[in-house]
Protein backbone atom coordinates (compact mmCIF):
# COMPACT_ATOMS: atom_id res chain seq x y z
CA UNK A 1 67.85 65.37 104.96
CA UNK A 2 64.58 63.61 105.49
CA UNK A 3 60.70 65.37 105.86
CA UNK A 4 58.68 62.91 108.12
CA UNK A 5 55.42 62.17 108.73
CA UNK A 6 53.28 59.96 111.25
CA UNK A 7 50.48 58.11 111.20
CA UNK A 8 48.46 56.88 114.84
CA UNK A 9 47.88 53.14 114.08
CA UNK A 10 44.21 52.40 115.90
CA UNK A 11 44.52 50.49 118.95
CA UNK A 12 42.68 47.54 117.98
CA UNK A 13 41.41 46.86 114.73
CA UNK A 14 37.81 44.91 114.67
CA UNK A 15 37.59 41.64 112.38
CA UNK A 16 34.66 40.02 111.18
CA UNK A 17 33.82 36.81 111.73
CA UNK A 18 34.88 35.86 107.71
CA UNK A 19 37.44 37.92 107.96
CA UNK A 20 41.22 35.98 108.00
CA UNK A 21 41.98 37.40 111.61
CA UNK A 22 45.67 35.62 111.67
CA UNK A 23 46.71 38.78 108.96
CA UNK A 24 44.41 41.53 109.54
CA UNK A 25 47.53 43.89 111.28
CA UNK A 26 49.82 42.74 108.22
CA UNK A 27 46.93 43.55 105.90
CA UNK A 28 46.14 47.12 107.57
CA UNK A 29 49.83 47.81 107.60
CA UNK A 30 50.22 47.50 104.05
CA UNK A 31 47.32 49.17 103.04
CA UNK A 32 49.02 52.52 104.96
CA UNK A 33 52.18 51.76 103.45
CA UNK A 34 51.14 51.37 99.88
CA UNK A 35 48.99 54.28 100.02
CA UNK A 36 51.78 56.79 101.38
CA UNK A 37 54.12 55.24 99.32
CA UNK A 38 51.48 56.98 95.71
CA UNK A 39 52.58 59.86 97.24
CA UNK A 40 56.32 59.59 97.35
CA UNK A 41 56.54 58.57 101.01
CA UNK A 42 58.83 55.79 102.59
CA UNK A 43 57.90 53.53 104.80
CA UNK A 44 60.64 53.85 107.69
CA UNK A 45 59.52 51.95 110.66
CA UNK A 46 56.53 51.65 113.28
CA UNK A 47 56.78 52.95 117.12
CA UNK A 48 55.41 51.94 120.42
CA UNK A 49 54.64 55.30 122.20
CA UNK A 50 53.53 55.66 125.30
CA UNK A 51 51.31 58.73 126.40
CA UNK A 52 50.72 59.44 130.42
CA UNK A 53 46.87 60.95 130.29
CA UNK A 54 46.26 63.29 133.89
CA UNK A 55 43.02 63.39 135.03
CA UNK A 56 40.89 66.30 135.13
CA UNK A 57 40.20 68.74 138.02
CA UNK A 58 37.25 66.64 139.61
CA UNK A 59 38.55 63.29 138.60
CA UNK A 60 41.86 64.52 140.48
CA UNK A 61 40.45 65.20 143.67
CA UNK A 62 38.54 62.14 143.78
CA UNK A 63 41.43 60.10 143.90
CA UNK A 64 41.43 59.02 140.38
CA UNK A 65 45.13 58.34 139.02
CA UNK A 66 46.93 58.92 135.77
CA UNK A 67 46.09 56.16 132.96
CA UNK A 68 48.84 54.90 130.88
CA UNK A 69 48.25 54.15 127.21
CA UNK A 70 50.11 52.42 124.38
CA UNK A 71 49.77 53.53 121.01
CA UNK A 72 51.35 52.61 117.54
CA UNK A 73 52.85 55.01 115.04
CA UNK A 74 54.05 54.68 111.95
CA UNK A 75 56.50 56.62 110.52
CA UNK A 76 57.53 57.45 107.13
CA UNK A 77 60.05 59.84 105.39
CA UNK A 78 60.82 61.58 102.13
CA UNK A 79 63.91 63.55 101.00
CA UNK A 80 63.48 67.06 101.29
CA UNK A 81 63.60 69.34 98.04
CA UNK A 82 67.17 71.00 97.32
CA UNK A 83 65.71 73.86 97.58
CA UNK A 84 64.19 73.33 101.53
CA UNK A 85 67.24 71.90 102.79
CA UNK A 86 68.92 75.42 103.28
């Protein structure tokens, strides 16, 4: 048995002009990994999730339609203590 935890990945992540744009998702990727993986946590794979967002009351009944948005999670895992597992 596994504990897991997520992690949102932002949406877009904003380069500098210097920076080395072609490896900038690589480069943020490991950065999460490595530092989840100091405290004991396996990297186990990264999601597409989509998320359905309603509008409000107002925005509703002026016609305004639900907005679809893609985000990125990244998951990791753990075994669970001997002790937890029962």
């Amino acid at each position: 048995m596994y504990r897991y935890k997520m992690i949102q990945a932002p949406p877009t992540i904003a380069v500098t002009k210097e920076s080395n744009s072609s490896s900038v998702a690589a480069d943020y990727l490991e950065s999460v990994v490595n530092k989840n993986a100091t405290d004991g946590w396996e990297f186990y794979r990264v999601d597409l999730i989509g998320v359905s967002e309603e509008p409000g009351c107002l925005a509703g009944l002026g016609g305004q339609k639900a907005t679809n948005q893609q985000y990125f999670v990244v998951t990791f895992r753990k075994p669970r203590d001997a002790h937890m597992a029962q």
